[in-house]
PDB file of N, CA and C in Angstrom:
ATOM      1  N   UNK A   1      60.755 -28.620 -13.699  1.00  0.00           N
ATOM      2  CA  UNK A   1      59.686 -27.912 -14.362  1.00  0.00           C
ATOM      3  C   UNK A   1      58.387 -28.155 -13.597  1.00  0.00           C
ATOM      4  N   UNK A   2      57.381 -27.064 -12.808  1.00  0.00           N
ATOM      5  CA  UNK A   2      56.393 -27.403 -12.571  1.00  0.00           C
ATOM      6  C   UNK A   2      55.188 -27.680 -13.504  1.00  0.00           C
ATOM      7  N   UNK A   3      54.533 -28.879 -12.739  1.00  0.00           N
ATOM      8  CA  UNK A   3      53.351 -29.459 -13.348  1.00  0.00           C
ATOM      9  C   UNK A   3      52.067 -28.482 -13.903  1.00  0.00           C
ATOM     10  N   UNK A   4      52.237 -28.517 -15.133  1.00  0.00           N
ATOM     11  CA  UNK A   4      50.443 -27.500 -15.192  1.00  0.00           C
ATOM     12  C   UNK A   4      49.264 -28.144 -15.215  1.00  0.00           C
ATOM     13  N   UNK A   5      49.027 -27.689 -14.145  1.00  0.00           N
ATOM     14  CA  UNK A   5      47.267 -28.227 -13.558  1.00  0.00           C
ATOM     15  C   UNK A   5      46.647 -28.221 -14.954  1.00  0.00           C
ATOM     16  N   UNK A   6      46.128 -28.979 -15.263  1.00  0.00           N
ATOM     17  CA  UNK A   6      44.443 -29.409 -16.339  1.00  0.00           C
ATOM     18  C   UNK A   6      43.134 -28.593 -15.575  1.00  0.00           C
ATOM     19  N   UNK A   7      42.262 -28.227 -16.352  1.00  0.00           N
ATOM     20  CA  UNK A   7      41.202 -27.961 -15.533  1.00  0.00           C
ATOM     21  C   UNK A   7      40.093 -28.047 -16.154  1.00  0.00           C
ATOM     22  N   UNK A   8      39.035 -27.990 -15.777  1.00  0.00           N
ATOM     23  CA  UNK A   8      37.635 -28.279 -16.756  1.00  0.00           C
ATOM     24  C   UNK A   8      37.493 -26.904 -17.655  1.00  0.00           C
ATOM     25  N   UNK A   9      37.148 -27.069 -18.735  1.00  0.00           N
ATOM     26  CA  UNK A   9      37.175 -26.107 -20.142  1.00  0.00           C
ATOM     27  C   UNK A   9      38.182 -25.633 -20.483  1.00  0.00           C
ATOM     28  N   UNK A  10      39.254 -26.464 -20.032  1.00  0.00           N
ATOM     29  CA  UNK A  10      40.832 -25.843 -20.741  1.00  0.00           C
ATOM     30  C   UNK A  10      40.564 -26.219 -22.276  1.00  0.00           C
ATOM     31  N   UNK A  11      40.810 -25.327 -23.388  1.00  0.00           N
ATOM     32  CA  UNK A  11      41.457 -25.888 -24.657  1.00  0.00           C
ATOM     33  C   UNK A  11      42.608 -26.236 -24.685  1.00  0.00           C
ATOM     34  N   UNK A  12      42.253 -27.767 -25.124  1.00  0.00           N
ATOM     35  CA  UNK A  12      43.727 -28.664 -25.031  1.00  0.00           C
ATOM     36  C   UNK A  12      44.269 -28.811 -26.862  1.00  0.00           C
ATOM     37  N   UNK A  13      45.671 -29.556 -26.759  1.00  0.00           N
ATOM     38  CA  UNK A  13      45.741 -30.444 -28.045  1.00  0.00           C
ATOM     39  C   UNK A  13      46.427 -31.390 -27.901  1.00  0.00           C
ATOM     40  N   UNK A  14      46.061 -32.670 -29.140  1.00  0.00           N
ATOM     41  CA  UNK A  14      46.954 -33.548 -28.743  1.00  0.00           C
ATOM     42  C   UNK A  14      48.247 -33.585 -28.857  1.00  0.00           C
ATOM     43  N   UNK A  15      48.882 -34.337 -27.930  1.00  0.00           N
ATOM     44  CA  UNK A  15      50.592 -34.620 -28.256  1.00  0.00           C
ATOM     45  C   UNK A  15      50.972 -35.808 -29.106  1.00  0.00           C
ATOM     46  N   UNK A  16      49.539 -36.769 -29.394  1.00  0.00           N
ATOM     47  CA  UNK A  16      50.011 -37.854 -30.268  1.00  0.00           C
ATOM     48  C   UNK A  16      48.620 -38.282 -30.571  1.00  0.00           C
ATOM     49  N   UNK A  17      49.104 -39.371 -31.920  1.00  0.00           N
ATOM     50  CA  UNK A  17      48.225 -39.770 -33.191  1.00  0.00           C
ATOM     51  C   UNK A  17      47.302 -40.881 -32.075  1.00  0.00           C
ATOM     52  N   UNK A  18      46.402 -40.614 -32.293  1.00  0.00           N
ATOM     53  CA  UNK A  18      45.037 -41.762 -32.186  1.00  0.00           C
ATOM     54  C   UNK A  18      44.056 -42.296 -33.270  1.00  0.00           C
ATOM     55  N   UNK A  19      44.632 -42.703 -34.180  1.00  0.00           N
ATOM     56  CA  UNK A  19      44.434 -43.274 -35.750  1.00  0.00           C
ATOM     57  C   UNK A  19      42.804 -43.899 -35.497  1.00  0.00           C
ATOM     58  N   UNK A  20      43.062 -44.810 -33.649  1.00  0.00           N
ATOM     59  CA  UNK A  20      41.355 -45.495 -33.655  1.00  0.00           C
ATOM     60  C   UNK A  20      40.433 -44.849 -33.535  1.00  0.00           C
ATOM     61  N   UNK A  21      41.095 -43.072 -33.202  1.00  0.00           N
ATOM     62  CA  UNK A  21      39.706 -42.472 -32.834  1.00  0.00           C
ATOM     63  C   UNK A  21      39.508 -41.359 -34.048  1.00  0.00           C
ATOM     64  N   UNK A  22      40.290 -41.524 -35.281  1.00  0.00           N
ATOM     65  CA  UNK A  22      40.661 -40.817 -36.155  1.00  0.00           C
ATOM     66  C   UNK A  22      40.935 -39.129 -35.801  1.00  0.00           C
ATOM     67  N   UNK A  23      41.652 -39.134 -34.744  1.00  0.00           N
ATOM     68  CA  UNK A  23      42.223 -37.893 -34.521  1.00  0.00           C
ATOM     69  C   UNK A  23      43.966 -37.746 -34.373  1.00  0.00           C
ATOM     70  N   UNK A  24      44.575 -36.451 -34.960  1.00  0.00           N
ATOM     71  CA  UNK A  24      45.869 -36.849 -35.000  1.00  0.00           C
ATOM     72  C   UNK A  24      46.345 -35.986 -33.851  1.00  0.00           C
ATOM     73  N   UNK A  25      47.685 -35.984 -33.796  1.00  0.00           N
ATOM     74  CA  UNK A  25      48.753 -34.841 -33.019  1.00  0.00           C
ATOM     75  C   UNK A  25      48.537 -33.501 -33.792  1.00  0.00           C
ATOM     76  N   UNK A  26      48.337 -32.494 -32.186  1.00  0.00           N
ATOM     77  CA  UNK A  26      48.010 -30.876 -32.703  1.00  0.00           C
ATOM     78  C   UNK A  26      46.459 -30.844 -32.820  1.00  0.00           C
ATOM     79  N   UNK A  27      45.236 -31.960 -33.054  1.00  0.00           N
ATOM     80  CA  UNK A  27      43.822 -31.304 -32.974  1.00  0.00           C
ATOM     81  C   UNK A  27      43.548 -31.037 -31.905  1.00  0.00           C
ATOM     82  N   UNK A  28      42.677 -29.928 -31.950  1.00  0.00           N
ATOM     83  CA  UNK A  28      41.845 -29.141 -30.622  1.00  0.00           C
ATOM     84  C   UNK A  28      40.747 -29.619 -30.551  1.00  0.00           C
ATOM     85  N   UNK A  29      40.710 -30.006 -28.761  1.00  0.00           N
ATOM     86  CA  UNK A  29      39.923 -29.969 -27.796  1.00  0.00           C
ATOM     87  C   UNK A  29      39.761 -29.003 -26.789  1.00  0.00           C
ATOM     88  N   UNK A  30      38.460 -29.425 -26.175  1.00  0.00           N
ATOM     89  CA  UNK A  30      38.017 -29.208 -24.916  1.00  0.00           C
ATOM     90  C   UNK A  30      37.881 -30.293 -23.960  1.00  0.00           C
ATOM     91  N   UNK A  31      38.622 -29.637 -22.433  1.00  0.00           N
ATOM     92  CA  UNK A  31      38.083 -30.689 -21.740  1.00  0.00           C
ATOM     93  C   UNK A  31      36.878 -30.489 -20.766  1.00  0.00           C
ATOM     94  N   UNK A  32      35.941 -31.414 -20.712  1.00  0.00           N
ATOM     95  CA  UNK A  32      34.799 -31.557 -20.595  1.00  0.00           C
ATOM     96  C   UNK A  32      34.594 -32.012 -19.853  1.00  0.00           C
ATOM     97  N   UNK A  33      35.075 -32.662 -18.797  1.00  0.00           N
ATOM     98  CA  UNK A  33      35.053 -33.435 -17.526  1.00  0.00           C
ATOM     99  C   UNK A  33      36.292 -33.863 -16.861  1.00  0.00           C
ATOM    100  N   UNK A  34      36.393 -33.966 -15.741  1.00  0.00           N
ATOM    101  CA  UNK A  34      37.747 -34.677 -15.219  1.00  0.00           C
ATOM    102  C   UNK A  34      36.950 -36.166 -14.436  1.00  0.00           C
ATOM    103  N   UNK A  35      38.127 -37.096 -15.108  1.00  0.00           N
ATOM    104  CA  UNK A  35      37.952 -38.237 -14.977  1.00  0.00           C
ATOM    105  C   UNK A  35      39.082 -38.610 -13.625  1.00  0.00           C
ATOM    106  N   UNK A  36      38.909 -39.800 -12.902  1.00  0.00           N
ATOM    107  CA  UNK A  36      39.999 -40.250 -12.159  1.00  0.00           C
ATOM    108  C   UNK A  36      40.134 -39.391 -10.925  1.00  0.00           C
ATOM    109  N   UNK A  37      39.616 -38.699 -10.525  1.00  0.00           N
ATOM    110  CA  UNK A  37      40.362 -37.656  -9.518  1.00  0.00           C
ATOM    111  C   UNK A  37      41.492 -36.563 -10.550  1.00  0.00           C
ATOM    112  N   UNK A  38      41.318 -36.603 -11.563  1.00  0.00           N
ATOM    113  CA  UNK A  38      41.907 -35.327 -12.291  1.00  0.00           C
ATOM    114  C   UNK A  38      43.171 -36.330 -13.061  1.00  0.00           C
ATOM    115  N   UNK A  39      43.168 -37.441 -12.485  1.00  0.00           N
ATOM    116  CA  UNK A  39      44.379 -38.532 -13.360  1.00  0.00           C
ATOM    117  C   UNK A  39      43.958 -38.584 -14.987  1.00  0.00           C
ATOM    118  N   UNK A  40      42.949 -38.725 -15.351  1.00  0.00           N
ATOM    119  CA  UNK A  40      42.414 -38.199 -16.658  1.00  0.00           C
ATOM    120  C   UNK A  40      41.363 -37.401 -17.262  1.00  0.00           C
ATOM    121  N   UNK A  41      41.233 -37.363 -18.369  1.00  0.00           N
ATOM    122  CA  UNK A  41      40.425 -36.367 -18.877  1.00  0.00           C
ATOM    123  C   UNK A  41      39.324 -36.809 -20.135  1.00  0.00           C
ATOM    124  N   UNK A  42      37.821 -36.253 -20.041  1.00  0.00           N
ATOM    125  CA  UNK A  42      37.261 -36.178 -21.048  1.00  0.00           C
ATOM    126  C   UNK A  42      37.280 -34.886 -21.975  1.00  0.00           C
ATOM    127  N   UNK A  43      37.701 -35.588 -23.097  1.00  0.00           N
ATOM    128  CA  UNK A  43      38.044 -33.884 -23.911  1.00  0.00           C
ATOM    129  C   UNK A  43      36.750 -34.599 -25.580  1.00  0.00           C
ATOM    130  N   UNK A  44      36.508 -33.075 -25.781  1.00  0.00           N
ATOM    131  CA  UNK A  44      35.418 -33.079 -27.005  1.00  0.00           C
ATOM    132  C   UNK A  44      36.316 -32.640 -27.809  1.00  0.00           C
ATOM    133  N   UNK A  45      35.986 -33.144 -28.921  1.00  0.00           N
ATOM    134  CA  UNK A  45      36.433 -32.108 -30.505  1.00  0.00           C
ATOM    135  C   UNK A  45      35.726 -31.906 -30.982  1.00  0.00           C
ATOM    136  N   UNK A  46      35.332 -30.837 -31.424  1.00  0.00           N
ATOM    137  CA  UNK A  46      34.115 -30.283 -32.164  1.00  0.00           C
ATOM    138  C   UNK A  46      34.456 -29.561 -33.629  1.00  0.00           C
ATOM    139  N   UNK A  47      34.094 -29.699 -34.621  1.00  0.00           N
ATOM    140  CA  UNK A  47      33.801 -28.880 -36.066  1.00  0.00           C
ATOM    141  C   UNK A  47      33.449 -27.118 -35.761  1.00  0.00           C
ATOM    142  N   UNK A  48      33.693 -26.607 -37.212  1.00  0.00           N
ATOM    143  CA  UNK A  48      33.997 -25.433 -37.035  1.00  0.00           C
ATOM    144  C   UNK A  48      32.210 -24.633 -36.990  1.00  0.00           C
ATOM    145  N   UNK A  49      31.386 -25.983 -36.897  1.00  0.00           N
ATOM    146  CA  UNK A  49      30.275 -25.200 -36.458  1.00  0.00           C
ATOM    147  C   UNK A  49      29.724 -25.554 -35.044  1.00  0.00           C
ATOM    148  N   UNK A  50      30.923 -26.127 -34.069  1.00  0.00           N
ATOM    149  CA  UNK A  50      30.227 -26.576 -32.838  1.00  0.00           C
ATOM    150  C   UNK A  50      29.908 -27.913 -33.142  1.00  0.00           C
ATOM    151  N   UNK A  51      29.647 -28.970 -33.705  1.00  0.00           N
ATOM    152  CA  UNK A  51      29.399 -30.027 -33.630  1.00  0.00           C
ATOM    153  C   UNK A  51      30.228 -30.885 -33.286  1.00  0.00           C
ATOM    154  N   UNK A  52      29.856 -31.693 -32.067  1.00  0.00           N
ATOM    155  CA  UNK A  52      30.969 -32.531 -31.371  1.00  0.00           C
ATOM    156  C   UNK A  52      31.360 -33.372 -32.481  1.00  0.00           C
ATOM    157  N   UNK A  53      32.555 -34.064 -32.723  1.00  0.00           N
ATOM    158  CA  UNK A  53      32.511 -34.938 -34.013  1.00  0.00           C
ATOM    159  C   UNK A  53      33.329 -36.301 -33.010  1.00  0.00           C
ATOM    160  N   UNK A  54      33.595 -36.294 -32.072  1.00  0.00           N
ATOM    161  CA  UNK A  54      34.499 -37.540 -31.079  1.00  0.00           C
ATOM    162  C   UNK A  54      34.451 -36.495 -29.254  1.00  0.00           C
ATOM    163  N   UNK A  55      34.637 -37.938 -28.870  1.00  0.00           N
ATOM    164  CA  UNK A  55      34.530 -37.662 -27.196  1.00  0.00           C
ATOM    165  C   UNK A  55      35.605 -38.584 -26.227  1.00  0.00           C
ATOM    166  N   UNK A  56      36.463 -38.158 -26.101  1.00  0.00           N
ATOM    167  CA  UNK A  56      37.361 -39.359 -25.643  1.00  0.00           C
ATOM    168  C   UNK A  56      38.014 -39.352 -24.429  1.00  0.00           C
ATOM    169  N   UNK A  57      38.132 -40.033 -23.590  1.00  0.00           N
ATOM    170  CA  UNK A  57      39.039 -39.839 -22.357  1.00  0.00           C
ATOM    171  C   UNK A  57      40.289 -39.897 -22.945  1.00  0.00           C
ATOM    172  N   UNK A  58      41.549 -39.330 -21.853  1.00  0.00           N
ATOM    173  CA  UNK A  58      42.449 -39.198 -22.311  1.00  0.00           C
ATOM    174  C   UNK A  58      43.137 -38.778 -21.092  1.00  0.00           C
ATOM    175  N   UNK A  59      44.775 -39.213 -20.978  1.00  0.00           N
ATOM    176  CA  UNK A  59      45.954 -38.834 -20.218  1.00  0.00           C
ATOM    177  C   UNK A  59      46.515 -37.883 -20.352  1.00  0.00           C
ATOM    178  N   UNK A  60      47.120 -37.444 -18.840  1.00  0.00           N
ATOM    179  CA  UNK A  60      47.728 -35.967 -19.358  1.00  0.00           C
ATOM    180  C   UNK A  60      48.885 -35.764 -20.139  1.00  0.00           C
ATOM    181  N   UNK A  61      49.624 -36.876 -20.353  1.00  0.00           N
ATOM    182  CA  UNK A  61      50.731 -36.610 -21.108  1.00  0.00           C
ATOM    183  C   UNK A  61      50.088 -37.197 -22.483  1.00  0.00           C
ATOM    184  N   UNK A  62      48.609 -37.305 -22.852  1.00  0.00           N
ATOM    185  CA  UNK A  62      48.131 -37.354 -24.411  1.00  0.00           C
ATOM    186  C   UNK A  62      47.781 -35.714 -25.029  1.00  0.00           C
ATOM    187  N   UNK A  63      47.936 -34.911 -23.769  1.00  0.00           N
ATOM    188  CA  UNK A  63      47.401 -33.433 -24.079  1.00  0.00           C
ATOM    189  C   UNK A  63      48.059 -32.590 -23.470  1.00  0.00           C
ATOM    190  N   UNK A  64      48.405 -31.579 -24.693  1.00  0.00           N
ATOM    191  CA  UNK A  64      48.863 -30.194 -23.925  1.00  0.00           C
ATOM    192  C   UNK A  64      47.883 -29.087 -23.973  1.00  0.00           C
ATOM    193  N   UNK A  65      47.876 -28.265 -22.521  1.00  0.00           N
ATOM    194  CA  UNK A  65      47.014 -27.186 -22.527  1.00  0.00           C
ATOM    195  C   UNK A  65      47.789 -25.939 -23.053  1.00  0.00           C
ATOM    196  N   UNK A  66      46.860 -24.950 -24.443  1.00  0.00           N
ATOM    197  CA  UNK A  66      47.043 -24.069 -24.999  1.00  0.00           C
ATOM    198  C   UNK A  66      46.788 -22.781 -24.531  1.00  0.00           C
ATOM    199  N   UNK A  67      47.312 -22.027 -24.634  1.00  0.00           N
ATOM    200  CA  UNK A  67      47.405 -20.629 -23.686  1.00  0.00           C
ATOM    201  C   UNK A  67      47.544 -19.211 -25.291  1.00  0.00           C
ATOM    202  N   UNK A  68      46.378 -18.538 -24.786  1.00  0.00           N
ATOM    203  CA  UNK A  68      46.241 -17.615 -25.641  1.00  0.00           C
ATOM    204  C   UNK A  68      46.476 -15.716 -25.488  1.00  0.00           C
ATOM    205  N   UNK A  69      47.055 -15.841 -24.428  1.00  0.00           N
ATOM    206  CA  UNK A  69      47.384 -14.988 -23.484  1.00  0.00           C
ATOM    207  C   UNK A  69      48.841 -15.116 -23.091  1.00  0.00           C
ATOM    208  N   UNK A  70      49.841 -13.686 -23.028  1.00  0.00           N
ATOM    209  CA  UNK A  70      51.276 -13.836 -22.087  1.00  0.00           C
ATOM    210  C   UNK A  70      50.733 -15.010 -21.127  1.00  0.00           C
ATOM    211  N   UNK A  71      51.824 -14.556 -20.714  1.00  0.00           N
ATOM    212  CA  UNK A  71      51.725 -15.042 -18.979  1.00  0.00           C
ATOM    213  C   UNK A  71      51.690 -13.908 -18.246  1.00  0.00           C
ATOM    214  N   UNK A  72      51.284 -13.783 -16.950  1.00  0.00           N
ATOM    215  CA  UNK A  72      51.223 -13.014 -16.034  1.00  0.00           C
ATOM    216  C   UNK A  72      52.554 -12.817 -15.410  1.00  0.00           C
ATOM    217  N   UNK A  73      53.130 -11.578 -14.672  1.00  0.00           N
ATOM    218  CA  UNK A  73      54.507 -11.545 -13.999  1.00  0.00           C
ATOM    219  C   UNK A  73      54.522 -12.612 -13.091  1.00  0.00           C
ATOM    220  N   UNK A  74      53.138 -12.972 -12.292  1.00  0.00           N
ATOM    221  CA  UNK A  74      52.988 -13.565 -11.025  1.00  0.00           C
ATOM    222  C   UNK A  74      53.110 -15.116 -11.656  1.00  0.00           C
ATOM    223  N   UNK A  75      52.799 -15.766 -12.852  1.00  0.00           N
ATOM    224  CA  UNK A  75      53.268 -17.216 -13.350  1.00  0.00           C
ATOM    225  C   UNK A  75      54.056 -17.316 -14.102  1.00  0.00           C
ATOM    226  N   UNK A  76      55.090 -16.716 -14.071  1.00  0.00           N
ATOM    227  CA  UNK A  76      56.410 -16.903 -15.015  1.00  0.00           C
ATOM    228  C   UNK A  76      57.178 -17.668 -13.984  1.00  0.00           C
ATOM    229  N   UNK A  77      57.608 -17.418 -12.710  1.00  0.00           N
ATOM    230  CA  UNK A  77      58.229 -18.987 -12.480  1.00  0.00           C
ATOM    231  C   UNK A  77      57.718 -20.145 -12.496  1.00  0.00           C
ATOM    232  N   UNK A  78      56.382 -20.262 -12.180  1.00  0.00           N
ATOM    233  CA  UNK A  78      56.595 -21.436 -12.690  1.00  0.00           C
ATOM    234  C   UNK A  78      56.222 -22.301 -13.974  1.00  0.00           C
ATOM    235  N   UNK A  79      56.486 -21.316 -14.792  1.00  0.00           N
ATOM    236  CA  UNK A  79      56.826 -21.970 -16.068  1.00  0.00           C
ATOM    237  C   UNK A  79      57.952 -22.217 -16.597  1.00  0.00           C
ATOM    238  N   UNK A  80      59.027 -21.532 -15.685  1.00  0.00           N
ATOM    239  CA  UNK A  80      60.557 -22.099 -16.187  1.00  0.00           C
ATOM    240  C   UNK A  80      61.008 -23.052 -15.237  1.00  0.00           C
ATOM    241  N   UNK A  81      62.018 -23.696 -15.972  1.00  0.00           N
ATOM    242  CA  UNK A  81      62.639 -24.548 -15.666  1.00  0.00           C
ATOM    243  C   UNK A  81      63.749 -24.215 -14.083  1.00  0.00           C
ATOM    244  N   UNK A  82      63.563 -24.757 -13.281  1.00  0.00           N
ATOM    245  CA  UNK A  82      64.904 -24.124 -12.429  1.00  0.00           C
ATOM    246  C   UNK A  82      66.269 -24.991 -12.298  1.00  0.00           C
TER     247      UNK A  82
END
């Protein structure tokens, strides 16, 4: 399966509970910076009026990037498996 690149202002979500930062698995972010050389990420969560409410770095296997759109003919391989 190829790797999907992260990129700055992707809407992400989490893949797991962070109880210390009182956010669970499935809330939406943004990421807001790349940390590490792109090894991690600063992602915001914000309220439904824009107000940041947490700011957290985070790993890529703590986040999946959400896609609101098909896919294009030209990125369907590599989104499957070969």
């Amino acid at each position: 399966m190829t790797k999907i690149t992260i990129k700055l202002l992707d809407v992400v979500a989490l893949t797991s509970d962070l109880p210390e930062y009182n956010l669970y698995r499935g809330q939406v972010g943004t990421v807001v910076e790349l940390l590490a050389d792109g090894a991690a990420f600063e992602v915001e969560f914000s309220d439904r009026n824009g107000r940041t409410y947490e700011s957290v770095g985070l790993r890529p296997e703590q986040i999946m990037v959400l896609h609101f759109e098909p896919p294009s003919p030209d990125s369907v391989p590599e989104m499957v498996t070969a």
